[in-house]
C-alpha atoms as a PDB file:
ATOM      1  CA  UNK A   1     -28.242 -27.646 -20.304  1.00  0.00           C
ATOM      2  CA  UNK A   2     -26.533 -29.304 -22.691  1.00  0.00           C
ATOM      3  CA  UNK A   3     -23.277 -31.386 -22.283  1.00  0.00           C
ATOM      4  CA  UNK A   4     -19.995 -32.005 -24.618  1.00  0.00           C
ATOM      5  CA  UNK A   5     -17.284 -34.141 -24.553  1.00  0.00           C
ATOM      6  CA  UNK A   6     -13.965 -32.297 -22.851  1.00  0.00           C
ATOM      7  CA  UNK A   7     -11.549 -32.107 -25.802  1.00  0.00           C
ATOM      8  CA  UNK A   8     -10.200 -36.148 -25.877  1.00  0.00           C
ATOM      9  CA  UNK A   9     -11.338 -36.748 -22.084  1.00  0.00           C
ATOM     10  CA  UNK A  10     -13.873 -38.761 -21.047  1.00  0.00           C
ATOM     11  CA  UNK A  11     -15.414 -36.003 -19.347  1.00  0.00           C
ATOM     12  CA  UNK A  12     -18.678 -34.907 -20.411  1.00  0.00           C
ATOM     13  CA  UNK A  13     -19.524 -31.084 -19.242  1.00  0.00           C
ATOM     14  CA  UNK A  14     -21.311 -28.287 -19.447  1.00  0.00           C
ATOM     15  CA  UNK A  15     -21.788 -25.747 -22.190  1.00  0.00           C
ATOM     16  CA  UNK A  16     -21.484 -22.967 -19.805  1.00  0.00           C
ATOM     17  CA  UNK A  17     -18.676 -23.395 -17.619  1.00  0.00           C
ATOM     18  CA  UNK A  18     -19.224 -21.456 -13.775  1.00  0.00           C
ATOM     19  CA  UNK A  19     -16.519 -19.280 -13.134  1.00  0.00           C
ATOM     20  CA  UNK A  20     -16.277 -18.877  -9.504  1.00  0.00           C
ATOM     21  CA  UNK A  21     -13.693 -16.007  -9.253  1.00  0.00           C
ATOM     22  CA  UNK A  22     -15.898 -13.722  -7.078  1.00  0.00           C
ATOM     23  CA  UNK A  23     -18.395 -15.902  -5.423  1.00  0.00           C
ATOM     24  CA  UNK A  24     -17.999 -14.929  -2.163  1.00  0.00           C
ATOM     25  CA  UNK A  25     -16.144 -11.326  -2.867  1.00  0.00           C
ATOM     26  CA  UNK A  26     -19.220  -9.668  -4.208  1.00  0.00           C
ATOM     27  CA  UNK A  27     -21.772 -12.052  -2.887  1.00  0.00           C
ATOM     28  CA  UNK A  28     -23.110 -13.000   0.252  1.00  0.00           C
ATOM     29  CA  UNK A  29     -22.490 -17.149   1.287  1.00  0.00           C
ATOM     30  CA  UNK A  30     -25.949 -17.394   1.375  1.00  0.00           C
ATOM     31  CA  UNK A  31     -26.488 -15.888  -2.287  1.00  0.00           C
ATOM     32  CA  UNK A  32     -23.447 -17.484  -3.217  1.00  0.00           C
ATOM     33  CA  UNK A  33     -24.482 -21.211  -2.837  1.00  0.00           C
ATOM     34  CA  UNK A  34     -28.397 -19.891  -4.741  1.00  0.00           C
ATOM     35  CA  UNK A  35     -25.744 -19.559  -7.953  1.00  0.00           C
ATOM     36  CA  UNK A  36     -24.387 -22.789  -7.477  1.00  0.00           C
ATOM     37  CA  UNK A  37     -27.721 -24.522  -6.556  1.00  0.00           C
ATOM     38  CA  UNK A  38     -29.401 -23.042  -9.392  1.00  0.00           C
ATOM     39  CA  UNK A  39     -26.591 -23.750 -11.815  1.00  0.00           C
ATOM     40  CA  UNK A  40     -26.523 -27.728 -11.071  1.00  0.00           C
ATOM     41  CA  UNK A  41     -30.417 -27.224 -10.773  1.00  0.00           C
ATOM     42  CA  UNK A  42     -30.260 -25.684 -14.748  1.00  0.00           C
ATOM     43  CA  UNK A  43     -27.891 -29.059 -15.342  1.00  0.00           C
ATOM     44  CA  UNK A  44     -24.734 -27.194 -15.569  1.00  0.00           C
ATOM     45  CA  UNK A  45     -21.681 -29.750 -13.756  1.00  0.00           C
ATOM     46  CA  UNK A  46     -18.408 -27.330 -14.921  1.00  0.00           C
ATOM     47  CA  UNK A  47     -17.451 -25.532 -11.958  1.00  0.00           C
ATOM     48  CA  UNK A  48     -13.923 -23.336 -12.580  1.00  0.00           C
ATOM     49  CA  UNK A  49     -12.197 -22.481  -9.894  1.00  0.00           C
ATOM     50  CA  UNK A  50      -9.322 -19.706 -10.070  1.00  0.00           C
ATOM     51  CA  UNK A  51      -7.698 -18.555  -6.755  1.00  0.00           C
ATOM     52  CA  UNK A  52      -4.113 -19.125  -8.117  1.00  0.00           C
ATOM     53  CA  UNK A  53      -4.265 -17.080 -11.377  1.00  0.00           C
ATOM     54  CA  UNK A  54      -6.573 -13.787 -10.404  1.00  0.00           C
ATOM     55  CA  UNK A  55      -5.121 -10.509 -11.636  1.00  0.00           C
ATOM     56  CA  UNK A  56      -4.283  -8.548  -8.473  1.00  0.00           C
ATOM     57  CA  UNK A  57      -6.231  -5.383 -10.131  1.00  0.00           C
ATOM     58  CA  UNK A  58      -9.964  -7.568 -10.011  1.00  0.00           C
ATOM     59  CA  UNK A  59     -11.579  -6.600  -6.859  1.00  0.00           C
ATOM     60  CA  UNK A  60     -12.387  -9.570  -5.722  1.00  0.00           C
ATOM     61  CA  UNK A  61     -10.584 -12.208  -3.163  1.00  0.00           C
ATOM     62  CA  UNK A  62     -10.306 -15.665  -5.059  1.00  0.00           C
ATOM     63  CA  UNK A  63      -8.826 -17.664  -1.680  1.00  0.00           C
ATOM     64  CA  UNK A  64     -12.087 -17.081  -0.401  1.00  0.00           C
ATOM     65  CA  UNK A  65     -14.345 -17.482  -3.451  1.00  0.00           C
ATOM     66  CA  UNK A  66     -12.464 -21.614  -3.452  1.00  0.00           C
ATOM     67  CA  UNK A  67     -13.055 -21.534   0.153  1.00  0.00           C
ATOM     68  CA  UNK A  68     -16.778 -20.741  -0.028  1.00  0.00           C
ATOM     69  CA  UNK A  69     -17.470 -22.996  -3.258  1.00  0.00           C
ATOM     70  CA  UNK A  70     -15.593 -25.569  -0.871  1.00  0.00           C
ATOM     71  CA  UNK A  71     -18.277 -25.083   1.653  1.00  0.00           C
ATOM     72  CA  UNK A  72     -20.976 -25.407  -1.126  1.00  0.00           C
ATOM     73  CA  UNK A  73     -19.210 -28.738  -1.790  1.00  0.00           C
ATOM     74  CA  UNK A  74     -18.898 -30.369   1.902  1.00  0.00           C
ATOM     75  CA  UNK A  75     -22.774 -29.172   1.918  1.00  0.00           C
ATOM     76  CA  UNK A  76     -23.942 -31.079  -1.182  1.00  0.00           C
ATOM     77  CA  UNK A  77     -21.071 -33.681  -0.849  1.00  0.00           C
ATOM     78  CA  UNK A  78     -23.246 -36.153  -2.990  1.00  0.00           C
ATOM     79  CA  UNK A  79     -22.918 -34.379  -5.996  1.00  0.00           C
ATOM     80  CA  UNK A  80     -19.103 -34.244  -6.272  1.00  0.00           C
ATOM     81  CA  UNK A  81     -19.125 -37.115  -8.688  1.00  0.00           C
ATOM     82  CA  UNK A  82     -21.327 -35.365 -11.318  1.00  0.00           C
ATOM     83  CA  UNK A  83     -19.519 -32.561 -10.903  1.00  0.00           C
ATOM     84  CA  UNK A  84     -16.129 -31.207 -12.981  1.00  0.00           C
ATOM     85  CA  UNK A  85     -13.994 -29.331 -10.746  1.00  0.00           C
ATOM     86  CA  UNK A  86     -11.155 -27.162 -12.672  1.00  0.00           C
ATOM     87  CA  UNK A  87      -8.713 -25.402 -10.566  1.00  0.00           C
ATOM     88  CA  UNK A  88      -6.019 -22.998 -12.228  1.00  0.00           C
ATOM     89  CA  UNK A  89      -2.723 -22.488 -11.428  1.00  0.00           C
ATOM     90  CA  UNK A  90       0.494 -20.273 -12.543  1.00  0.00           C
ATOM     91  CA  UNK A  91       3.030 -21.748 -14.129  1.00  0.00           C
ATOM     92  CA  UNK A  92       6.468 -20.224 -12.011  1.00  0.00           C
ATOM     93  CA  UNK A  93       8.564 -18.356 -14.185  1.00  0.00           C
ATOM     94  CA  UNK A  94      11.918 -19.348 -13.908  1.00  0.00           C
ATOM     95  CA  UNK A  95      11.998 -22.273 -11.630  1.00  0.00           C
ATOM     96  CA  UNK A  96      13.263 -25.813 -12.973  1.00  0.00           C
ATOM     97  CA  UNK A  97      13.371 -29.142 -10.876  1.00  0.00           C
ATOM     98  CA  UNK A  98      12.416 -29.735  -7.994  1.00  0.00           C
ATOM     99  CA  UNK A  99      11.498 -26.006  -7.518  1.00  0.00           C
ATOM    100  CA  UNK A 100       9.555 -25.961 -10.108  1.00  0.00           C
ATOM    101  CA  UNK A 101       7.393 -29.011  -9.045  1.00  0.00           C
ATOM    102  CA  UNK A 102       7.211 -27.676  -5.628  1.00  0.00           C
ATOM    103  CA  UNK A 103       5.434 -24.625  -7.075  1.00  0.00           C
ATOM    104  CA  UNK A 104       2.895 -26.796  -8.779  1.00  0.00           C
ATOM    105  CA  UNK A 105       1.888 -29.136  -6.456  1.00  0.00           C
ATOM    106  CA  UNK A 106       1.870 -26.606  -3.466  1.00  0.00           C
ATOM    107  CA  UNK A 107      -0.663 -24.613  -5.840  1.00  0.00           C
ATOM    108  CA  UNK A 108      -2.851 -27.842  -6.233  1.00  0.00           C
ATOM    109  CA  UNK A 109      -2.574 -28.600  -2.763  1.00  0.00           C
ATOM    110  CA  UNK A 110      -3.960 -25.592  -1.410  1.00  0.00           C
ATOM    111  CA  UNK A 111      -6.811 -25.761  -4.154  1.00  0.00           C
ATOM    112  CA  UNK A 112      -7.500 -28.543  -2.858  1.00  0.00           C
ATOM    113  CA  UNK A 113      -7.865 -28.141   0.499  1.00  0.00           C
ATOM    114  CA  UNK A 114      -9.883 -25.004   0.309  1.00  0.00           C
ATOM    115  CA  UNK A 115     -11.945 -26.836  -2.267  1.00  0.00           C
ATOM    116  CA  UNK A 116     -12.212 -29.621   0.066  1.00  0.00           C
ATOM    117  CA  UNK A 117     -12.002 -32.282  -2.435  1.00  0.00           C
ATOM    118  CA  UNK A 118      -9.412 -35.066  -3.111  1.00  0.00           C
ATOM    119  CA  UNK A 119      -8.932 -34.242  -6.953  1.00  0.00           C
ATOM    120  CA  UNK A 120      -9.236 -31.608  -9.169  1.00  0.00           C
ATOM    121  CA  UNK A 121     -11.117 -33.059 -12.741  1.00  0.00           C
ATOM    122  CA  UNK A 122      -9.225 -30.565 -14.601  1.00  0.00           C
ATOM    123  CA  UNK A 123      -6.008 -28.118 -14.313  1.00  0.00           C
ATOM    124  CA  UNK A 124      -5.617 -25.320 -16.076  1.00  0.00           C
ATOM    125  CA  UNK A 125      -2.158 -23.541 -16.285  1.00  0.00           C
ATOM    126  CA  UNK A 126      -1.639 -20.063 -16.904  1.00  0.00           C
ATOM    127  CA  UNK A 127       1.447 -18.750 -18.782  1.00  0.00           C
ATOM    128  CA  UNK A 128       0.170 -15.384 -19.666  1.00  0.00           C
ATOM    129  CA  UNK A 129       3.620 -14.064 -18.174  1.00  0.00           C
ATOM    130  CA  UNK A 130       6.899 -14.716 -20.252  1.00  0.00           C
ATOM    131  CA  UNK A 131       8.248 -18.441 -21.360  1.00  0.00           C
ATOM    132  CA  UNK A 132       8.444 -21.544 -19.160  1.00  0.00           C
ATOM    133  CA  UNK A 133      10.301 -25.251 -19.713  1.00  0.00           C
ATOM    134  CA  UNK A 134       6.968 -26.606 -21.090  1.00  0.00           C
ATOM    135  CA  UNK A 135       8.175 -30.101 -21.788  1.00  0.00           C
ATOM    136  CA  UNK A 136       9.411 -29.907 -18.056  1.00  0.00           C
ATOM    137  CA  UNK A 137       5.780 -28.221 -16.574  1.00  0.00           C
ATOM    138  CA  UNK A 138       4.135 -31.423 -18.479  1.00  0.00           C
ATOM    139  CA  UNK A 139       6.174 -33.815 -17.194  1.00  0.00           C
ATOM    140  CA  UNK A 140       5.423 -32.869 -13.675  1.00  0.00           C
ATOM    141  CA  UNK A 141       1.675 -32.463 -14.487  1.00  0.00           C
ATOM    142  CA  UNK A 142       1.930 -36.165 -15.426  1.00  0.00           C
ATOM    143  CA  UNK A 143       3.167 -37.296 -12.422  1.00  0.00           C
ATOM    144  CA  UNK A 144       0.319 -35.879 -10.542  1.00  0.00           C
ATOM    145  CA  UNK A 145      -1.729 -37.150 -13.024  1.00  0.00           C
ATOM    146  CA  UNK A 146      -0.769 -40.845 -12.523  1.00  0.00           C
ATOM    147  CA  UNK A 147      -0.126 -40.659  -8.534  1.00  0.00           C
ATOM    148  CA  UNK A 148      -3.869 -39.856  -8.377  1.00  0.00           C
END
């Protein structure tokens, strides 16, 4: 499979990114871990993660689907550093400050621990739902970003 540069990143990816949103939900483990073993087996290496910004109406249980793609990950720990890991979060409406940082990194956090990884390669935020202090969201994004 072919890769491309992500955007001005030094990360190379993927053309066809995984979504993971119902691995697990409609899925057994077992089948589960055949799609990402034949995925990385096809060269793909963009994995997207998505617990935090599922619509409710989806049948499918996204905690899980992170959970059980952090299984896949403990199991084939060596290839964590060829891999890109996106999680997404929502971006809190209405919260500013501190609030508003605790909202993202407790989002992260919890990625990351059912992910089982240390780092996420890529965040993606979703706003779909009214406006939110931008300048303010990126600012705490970059803190993250440069604490590690």
């Amino acid at each position: 499979m072919k890769k491309k540069q992500y955007g001005r990143t030094d990360l190379r990816v993927s053309e066809i990114c995984l979504g993971t949103g119902r691995i697990g939900w409609l899925s057994t483990k077992t089948s589960a871990y055949e799609v990402l073993d034949t995925y990385v087996d096809h060269g793909g290496n963009f994995i997207q993660a998505s617990a935090q910004a599922y619509l409710p109406s989806l049948e499918c249980n996204p905690l899980e689907s992170e959970a059980v793609v952090g299984d896949w990950l403990k199991a084939n720990a060596s290839l964590r550093e060829q891999l890109v890991i996106s999680g997404r979060i929502r971006c809190p409406q209405h919260l500013r400050g501190l609030e508003l940082e605790g909202s993202i990194r407790s989002q992260i956090e919890e990625t990351l621990k059912r992910l089982g990884t240390r780092y996420l390669d890529v965040v993606l935020l979703d706003w779909s739902k009214g406006f939110f202090p931008t300048y303010e969201v990126m600012c705490v994004l970059e803190r993250f970003s440069d604490a590690g």
